[in-house]
N, C-alpha and C. Protein backbone atom coordinates (compact mmCIF):
# COMPACT_ATOMS: atom_id res chain seq x y z
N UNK A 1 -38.39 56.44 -169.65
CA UNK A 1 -37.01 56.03 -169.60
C UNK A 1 -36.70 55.55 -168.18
N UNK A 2 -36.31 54.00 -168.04
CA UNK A 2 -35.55 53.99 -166.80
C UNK A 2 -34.39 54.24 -166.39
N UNK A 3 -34.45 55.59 -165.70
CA UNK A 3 -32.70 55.90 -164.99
C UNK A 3 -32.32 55.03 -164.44
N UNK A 4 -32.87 54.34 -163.44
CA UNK A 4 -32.58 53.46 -162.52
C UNK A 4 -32.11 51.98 -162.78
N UNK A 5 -32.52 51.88 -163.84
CA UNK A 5 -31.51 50.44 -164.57
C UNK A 5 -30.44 51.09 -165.49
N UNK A 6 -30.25 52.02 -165.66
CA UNK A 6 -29.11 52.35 -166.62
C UNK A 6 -28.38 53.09 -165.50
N UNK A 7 -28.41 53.01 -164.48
CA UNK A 7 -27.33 53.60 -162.84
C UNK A 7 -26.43 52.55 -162.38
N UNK A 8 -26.98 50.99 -162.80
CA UNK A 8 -26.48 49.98 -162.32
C UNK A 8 -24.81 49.37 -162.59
N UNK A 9 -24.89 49.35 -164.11
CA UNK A 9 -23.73 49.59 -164.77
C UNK A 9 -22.68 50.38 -164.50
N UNK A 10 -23.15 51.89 -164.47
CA UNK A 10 -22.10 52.80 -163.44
C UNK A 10 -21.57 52.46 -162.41
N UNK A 11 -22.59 52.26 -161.29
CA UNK A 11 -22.48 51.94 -160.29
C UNK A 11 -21.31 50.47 -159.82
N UNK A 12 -21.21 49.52 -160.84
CA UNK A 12 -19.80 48.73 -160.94
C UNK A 12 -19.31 49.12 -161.37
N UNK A 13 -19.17 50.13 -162.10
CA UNK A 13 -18.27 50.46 -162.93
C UNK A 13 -17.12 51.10 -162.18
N UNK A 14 -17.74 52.16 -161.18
CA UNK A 14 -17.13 52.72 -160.55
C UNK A 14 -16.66 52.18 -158.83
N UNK A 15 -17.30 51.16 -158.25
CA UNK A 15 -16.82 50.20 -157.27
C UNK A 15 -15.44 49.64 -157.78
N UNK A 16 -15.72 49.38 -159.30
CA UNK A 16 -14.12 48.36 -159.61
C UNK A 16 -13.46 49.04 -159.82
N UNK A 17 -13.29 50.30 -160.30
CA UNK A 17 -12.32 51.43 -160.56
C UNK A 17 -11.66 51.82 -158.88
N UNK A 18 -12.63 52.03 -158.29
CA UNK A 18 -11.94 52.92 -157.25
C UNK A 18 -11.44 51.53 -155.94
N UNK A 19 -11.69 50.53 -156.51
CA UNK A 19 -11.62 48.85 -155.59
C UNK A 19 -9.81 48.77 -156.36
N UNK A 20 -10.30 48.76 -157.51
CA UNK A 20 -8.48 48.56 -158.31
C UNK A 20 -7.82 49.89 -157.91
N UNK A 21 -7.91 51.06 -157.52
CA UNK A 21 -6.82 51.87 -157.03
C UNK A 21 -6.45 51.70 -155.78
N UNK A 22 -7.55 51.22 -155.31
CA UNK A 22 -7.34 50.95 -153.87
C UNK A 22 -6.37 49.75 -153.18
N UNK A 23 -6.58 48.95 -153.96
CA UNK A 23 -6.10 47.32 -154.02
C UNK A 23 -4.18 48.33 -154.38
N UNK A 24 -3.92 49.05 -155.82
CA UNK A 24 -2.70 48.70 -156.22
C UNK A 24 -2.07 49.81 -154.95
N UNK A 25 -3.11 50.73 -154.62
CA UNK A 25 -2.38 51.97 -153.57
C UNK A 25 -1.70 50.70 -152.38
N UNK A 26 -2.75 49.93 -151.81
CA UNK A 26 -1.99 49.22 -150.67
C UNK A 26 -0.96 48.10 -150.92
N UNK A 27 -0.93 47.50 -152.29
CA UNK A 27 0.27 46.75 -152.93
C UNK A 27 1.23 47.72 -152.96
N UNK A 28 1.62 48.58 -153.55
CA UNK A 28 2.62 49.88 -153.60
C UNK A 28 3.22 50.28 -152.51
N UNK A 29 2.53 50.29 -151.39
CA UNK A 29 3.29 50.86 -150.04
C UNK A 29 3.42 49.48 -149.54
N UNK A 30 3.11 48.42 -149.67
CA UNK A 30 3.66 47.45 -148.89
C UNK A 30 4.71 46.97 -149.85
N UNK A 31 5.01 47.09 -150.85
CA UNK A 31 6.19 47.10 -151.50
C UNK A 31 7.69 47.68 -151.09
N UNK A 32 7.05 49.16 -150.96
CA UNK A 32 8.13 50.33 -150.56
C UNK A 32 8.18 50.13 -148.86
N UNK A 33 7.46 49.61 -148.34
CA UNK A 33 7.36 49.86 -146.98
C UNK A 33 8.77 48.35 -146.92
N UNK A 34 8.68 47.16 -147.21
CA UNK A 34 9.57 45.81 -146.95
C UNK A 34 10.70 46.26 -147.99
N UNK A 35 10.88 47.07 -149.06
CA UNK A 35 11.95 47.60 -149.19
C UNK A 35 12.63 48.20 -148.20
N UNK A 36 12.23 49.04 -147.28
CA UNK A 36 12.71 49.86 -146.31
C UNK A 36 13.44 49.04 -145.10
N UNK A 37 12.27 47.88 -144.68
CA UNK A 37 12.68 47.32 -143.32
C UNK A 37 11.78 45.63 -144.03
N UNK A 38 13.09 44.95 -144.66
CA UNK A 38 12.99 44.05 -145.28
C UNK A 38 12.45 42.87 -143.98
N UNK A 39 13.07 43.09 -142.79
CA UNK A 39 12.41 42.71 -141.36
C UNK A 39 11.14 42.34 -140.66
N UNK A 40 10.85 43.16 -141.52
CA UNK A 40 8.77 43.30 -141.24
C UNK A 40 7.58 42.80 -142.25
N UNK A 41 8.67 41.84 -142.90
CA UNK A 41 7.81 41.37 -144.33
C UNK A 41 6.70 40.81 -144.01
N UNK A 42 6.84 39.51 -143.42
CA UNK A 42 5.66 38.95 -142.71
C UNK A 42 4.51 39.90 -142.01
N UNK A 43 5.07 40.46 -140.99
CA UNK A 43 4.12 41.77 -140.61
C UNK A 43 3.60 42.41 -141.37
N UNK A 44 3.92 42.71 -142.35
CA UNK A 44 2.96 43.64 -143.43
C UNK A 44 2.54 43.29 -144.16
N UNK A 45 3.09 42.04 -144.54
CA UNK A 45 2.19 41.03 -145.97
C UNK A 45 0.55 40.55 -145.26
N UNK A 46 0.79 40.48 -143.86
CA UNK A 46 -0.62 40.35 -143.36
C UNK A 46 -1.54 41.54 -142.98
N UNK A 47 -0.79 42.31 -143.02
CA UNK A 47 -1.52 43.52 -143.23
C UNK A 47 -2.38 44.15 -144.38
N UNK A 48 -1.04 43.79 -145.29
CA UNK A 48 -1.94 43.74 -146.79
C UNK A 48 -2.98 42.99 -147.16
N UNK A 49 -2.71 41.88 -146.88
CA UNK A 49 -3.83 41.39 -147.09
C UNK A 49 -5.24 41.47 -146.47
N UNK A 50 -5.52 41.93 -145.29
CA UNK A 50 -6.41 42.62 -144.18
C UNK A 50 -6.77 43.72 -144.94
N UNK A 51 -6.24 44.57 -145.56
CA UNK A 51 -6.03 45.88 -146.15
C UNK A 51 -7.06 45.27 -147.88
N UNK A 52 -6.85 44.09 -148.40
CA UNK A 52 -6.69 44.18 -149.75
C UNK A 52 -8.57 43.63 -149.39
N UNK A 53 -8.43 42.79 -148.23
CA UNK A 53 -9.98 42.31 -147.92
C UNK A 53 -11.11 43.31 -147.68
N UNK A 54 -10.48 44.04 -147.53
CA UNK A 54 -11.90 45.25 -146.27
C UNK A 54 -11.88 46.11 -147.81
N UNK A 55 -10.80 46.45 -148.65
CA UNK A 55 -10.96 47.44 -150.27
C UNK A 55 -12.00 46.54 -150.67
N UNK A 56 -11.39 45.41 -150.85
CA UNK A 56 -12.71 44.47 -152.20
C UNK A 56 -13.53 44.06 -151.03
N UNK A 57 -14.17 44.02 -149.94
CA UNK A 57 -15.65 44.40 -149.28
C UNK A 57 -16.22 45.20 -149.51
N UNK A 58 -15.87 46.55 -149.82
CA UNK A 58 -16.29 47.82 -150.03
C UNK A 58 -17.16 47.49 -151.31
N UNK A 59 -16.43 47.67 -152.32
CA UNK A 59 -16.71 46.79 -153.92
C UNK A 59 -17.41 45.94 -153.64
N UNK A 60 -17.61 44.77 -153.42
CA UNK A 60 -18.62 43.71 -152.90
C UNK A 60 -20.13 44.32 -152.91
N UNK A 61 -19.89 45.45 -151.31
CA UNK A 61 -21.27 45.82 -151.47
C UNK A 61 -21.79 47.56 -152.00
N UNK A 62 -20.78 47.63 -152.93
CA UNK A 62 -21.70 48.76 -153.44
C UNK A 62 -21.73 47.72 -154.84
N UNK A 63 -21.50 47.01 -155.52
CA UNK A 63 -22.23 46.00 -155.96
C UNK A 63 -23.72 45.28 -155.97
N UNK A 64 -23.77 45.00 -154.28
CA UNK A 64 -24.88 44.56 -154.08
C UNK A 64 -25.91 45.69 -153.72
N UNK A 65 -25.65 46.63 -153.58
CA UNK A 65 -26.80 48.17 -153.44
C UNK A 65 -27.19 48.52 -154.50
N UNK A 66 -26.54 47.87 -155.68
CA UNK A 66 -26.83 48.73 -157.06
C UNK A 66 -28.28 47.39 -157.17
N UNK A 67 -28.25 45.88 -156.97
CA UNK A 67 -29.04 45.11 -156.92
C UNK A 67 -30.91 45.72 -155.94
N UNK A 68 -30.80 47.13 -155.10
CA UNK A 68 -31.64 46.79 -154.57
C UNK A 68 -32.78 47.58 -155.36
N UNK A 69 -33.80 46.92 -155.48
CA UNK A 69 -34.77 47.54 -156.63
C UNK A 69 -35.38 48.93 -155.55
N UNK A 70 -34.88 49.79 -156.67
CA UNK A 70 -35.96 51.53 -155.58
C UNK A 70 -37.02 51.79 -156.23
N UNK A 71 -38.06 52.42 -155.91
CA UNK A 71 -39.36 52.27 -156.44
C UNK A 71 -38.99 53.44 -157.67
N UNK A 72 -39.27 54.08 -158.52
CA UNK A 72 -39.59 55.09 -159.20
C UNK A 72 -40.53 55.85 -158.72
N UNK A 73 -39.88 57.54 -159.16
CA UNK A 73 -40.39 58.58 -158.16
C UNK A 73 -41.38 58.57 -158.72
């Protein structure tokens, strides 16, 4: 049985899960945050987005780690 090709699947599975909480956690407070101090919109919309880049990098490469072939023990 190969474990190691049936890990791969998980392994996105769970990058996009925890990439999409991550993504809506920093949409949510930059929501509530320009509710607060409608002033700082610009300032934080670039933040978010800095914020939304470096979440889906993360995702990106545990993506590409699930690609690296490991030998079998």
């Amino acid at each position: 049985m190969n474990v190691v090709g049936q890990l791969a699947p998980l392994a996105f599975g769970l990058a996009v899960i925890g990439s999409g909480i991550g993504v809506g956690i920093i949409v949510g407070k930059t929501i509530e945050s320009v509710a607060r101090q409608p002033e700082l919109q610009g300032r934080l919309q670039g933040l978010m987005f800095l914020g939304i880049a470096l979440t889906e990098a993360l995702c990106f490469i545990a993506i590409a780690v699930a690609f690296i072939p490991f030998p079998a023990p």
